[in-house]
N, C-alpha and C. Protein backbone atom coordinates (compact mmCIF):
# COMPACT_ATOMS: atom_id res chain seq x y z
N UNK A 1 162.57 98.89 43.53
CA UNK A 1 162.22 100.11 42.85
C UNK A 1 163.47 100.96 42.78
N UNK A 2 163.82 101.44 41.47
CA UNK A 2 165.03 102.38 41.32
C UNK A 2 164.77 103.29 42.71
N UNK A 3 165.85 104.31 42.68
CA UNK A 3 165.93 105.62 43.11
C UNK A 3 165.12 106.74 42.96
N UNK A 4 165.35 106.78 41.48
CA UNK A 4 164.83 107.95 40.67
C UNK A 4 162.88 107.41 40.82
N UNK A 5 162.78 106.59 40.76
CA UNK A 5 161.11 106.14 41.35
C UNK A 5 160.76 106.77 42.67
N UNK A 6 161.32 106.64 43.15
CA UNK A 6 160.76 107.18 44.86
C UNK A 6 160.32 108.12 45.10
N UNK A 7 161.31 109.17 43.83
CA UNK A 7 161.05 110.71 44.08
C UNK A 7 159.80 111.05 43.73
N UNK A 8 159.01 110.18 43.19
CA UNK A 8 157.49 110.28 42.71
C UNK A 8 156.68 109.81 43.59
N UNK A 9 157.02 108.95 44.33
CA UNK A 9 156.02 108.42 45.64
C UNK A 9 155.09 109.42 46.34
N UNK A 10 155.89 110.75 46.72
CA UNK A 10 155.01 111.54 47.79
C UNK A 10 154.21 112.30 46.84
N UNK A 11 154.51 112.61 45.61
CA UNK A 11 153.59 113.21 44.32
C UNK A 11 152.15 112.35 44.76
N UNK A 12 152.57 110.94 44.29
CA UNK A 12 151.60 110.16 43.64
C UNK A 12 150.80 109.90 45.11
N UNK A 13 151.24 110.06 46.22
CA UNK A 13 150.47 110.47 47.41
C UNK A 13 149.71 111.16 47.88
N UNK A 14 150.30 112.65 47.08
CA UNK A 14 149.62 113.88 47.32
C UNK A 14 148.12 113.70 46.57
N UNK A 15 148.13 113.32 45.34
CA UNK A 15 147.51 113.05 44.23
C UNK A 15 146.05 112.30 44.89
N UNK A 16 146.28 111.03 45.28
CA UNK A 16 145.52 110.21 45.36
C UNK A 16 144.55 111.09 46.92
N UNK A 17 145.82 111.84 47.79
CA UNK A 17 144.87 112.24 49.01
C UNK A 17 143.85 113.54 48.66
N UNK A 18 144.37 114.19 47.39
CA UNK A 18 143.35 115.48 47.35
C UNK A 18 142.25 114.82 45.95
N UNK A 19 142.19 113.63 45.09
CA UNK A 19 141.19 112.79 44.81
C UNK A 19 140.32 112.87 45.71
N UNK A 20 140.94 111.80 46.73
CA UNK A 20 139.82 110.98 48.19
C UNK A 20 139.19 112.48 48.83
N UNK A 21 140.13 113.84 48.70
CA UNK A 21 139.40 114.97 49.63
C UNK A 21 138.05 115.62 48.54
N UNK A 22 138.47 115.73 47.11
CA UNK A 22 137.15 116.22 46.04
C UNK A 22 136.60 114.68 46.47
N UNK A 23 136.57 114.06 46.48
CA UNK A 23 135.31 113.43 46.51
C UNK A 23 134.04 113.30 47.46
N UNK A 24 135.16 113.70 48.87
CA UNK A 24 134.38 113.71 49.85
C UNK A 24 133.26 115.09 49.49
N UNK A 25 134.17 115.83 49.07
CA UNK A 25 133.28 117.16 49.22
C UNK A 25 131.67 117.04 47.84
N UNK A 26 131.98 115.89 47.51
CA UNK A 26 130.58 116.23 46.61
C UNK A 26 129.66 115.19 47.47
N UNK A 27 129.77 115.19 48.72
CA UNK A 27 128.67 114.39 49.77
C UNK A 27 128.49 115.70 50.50
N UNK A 28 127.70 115.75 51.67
CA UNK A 28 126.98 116.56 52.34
C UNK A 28 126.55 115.93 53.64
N UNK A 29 126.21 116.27 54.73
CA UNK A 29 126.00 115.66 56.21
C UNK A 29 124.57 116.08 56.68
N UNK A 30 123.89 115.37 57.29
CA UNK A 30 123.06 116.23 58.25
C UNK A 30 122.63 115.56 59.46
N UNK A 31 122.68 116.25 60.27
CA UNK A 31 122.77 116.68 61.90
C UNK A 31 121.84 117.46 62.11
N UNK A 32 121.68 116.99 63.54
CA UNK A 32 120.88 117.83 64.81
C UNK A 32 120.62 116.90 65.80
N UNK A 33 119.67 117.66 66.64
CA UNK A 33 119.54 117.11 67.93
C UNK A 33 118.28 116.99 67.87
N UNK A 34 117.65 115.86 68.65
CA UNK A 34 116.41 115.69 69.01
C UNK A 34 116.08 115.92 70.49
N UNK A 35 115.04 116.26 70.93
CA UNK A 35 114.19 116.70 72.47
C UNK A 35 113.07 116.25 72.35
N UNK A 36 112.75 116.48 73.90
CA UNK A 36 111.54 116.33 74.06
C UNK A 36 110.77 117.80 74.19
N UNK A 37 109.51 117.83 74.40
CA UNK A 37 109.08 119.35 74.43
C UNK A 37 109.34 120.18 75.73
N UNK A 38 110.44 119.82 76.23
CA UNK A 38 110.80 120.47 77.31
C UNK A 38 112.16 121.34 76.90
N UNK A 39 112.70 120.20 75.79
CA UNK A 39 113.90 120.67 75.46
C UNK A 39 115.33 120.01 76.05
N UNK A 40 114.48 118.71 76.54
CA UNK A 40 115.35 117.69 77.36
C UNK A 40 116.23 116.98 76.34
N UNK A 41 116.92 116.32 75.99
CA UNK A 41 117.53 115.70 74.79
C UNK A 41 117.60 114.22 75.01
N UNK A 42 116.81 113.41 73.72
CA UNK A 42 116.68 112.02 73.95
C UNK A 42 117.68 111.31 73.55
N UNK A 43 118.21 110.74 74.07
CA UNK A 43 119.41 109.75 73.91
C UNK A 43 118.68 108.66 73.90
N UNK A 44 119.48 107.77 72.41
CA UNK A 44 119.32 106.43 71.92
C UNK A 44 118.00 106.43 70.79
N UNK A 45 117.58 107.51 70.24
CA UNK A 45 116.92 107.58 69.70
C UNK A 45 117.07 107.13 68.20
N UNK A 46 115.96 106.63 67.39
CA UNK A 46 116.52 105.92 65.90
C UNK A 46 115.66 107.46 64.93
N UNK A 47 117.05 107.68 64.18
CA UNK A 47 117.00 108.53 63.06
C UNK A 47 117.86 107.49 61.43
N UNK A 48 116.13 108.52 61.23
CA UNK A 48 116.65 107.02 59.34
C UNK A 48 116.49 108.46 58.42
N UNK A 49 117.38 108.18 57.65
CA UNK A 49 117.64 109.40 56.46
C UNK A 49 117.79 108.85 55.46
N UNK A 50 115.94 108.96 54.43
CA UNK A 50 115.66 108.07 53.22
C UNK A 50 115.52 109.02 52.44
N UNK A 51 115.71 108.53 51.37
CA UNK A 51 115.47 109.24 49.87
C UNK A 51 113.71 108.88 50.07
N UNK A 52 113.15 110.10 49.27
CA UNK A 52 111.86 110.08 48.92
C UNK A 52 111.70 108.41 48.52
N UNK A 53 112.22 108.39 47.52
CA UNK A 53 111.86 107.53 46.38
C UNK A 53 112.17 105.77 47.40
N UNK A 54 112.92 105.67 48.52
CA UNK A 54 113.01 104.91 49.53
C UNK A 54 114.01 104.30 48.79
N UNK A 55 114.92 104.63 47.89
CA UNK A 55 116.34 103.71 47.44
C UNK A 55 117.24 104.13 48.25
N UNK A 56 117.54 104.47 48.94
CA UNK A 56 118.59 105.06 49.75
C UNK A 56 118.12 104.95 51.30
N UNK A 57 118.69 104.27 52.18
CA UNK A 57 118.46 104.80 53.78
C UNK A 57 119.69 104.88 54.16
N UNK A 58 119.55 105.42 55.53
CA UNK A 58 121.20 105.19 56.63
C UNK A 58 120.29 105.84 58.01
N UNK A 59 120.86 104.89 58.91
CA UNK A 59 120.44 104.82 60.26
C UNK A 59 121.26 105.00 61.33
N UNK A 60 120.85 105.85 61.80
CA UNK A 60 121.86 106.88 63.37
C UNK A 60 120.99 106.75 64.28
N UNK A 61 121.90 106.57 65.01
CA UNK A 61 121.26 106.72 66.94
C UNK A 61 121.54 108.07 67.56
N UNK A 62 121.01 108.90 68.63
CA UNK A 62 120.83 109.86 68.90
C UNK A 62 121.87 109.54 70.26
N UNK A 63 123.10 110.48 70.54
CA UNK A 63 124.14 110.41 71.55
C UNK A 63 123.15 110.74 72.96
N UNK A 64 124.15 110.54 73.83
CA UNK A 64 123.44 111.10 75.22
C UNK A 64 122.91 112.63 75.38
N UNK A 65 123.47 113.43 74.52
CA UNK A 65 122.87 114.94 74.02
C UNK A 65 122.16 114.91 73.00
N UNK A 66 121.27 114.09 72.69
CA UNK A 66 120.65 113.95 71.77
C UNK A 66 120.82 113.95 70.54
N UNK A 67 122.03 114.11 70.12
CA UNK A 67 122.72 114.76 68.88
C UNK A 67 123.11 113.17 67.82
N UNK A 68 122.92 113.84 66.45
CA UNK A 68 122.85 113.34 65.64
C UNK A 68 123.68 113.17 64.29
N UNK A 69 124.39 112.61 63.42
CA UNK A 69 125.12 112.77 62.88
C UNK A 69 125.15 112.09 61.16
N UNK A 70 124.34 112.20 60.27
CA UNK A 70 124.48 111.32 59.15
C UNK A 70 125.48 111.79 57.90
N UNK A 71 126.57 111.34 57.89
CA UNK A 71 127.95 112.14 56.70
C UNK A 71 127.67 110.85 55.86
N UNK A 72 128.06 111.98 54.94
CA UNK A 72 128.61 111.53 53.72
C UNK A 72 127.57 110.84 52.84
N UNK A 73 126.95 111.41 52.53
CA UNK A 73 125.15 111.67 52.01
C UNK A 73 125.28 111.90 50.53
N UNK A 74 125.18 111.36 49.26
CA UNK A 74 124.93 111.83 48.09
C UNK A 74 124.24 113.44 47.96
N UNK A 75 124.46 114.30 47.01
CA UNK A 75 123.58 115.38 47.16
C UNK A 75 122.21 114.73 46.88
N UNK A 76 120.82 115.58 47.21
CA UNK A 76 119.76 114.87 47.09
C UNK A 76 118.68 115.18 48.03
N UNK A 77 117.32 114.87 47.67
CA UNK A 77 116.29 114.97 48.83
C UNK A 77 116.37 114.11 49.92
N UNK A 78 116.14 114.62 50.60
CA UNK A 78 115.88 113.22 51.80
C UNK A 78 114.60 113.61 52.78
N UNK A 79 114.10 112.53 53.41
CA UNK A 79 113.41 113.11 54.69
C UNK A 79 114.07 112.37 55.80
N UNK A 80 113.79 112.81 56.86
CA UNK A 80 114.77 112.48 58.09
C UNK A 80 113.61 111.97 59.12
N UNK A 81 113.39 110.78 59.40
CA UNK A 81 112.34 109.84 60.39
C UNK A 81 112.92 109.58 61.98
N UNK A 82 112.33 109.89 62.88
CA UNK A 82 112.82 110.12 63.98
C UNK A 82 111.89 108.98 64.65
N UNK A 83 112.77 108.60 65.71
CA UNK A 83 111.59 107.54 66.73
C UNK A 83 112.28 107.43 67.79
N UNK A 84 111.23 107.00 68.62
CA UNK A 84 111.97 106.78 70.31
C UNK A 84 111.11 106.37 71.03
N UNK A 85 111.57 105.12 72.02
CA UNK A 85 110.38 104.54 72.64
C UNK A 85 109.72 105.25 73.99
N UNK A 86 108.03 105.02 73.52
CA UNK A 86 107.76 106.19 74.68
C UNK A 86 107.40 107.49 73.62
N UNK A 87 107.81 107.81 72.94
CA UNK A 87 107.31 109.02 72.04
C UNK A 87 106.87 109.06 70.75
N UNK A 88 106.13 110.03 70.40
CA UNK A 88 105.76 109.96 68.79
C UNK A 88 106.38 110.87 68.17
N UNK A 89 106.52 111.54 66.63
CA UNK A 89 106.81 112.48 66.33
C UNK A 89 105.58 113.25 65.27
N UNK A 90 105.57 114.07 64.91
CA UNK A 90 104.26 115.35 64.43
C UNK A 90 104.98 114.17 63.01
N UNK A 91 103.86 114.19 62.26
CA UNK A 91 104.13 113.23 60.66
C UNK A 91 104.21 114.53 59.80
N UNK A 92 103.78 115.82 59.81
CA UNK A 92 104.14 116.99 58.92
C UNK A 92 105.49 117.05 58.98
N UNK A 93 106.13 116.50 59.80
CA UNK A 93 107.94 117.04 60.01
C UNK A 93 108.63 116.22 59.51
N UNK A 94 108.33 115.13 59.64
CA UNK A 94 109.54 113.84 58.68
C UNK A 94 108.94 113.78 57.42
N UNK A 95 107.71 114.48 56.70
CA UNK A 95 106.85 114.31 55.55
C UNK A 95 107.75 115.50 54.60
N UNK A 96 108.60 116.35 55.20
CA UNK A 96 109.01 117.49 54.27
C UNK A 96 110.23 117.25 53.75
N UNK A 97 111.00 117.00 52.63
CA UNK A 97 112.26 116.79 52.10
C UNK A 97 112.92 117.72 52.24
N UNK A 98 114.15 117.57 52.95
CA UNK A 98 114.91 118.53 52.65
C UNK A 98 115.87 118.08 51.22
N UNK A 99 116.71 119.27 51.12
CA UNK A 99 117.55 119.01 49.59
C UNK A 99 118.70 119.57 50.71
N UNK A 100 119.68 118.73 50.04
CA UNK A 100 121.00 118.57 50.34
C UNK A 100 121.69 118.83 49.67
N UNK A 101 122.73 119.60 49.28
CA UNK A 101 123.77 120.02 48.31
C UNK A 101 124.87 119.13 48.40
N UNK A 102 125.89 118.94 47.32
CA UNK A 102 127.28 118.56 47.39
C UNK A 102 128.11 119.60 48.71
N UNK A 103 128.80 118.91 49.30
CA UNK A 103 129.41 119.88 50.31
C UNK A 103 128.71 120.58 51.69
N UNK A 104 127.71 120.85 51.68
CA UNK A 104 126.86 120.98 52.65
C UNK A 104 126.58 120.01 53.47
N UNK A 105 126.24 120.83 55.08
CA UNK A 105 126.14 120.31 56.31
C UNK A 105 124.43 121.04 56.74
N UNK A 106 123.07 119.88 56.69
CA UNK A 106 122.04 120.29 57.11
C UNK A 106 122.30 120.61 58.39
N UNK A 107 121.78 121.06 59.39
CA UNK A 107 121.01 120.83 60.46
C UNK A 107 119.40 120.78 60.77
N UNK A 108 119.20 119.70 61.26
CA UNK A 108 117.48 118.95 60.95
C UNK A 108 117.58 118.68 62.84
N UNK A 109 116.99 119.91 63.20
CA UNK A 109 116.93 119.30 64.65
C UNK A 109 114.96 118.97 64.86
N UNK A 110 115.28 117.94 66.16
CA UNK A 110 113.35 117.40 65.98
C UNK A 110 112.80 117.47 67.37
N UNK A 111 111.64 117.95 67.39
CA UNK A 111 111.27 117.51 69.32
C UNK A 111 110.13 116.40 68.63
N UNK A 112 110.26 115.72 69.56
CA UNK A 112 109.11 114.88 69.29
C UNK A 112 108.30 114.65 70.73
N UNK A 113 107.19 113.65 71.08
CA UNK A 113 106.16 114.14 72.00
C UNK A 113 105.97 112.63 72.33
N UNK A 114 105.44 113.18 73.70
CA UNK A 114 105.06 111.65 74.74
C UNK A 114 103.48 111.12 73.83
């Protein structure tokens, strides 16, 4: 590659990294923590974050703080399904869609019950 080429390299760098950064930003995240009704936090718990329409899932486990993490989410409805062995969860609460924006970070925290 000439000389005079190179001097375009960190351009064509810059370029491609603030692409990859707008793009991220037209996704959205959502998080929280799950408990029990004490307010204890269940670790290892399965959280599924589906589109109504069920074309879309993605599946997270709940950390030792119960905490939860699903990035990089199309904007869109979703409902958020919680489970854990040993517990149930209320079906009015994973039955409600939330809407998700481009760029936005939900927080969807859940207790669920013995």
């Amino acid at each position: 590659m000439s000389r005079s080429l190179w001097k375009f390299v960190p351009v064509l760098m810059a370029l491609f990294l603030l692409d990859g950064a707008a793009a991220l930003a037209q996704n959205g995240t959502i998080k929280g923590q799950v408990t029990d009704p004490q307010g204890k936090a269940i670790a290892g718990a399965a959280v599924q974050v589906v589109s109504p329409e069920g074309t879309f899932e993605r599946d997270a486990k709940t950390d030792a703080a119960g905490a939860y993490e699903v990035a990089d989410l199309p904007a869109g409805a979703y409902l958020v399904v919680v489970t854990a062995d040993g517990f149930e969860i209320a079906a009015t609460d994973s039955a409600k869609p939330l809407m998700l924006a481009a760029g936005q970070t939900l927080v969807f925290n859940q207790q669920i019950t013995a």
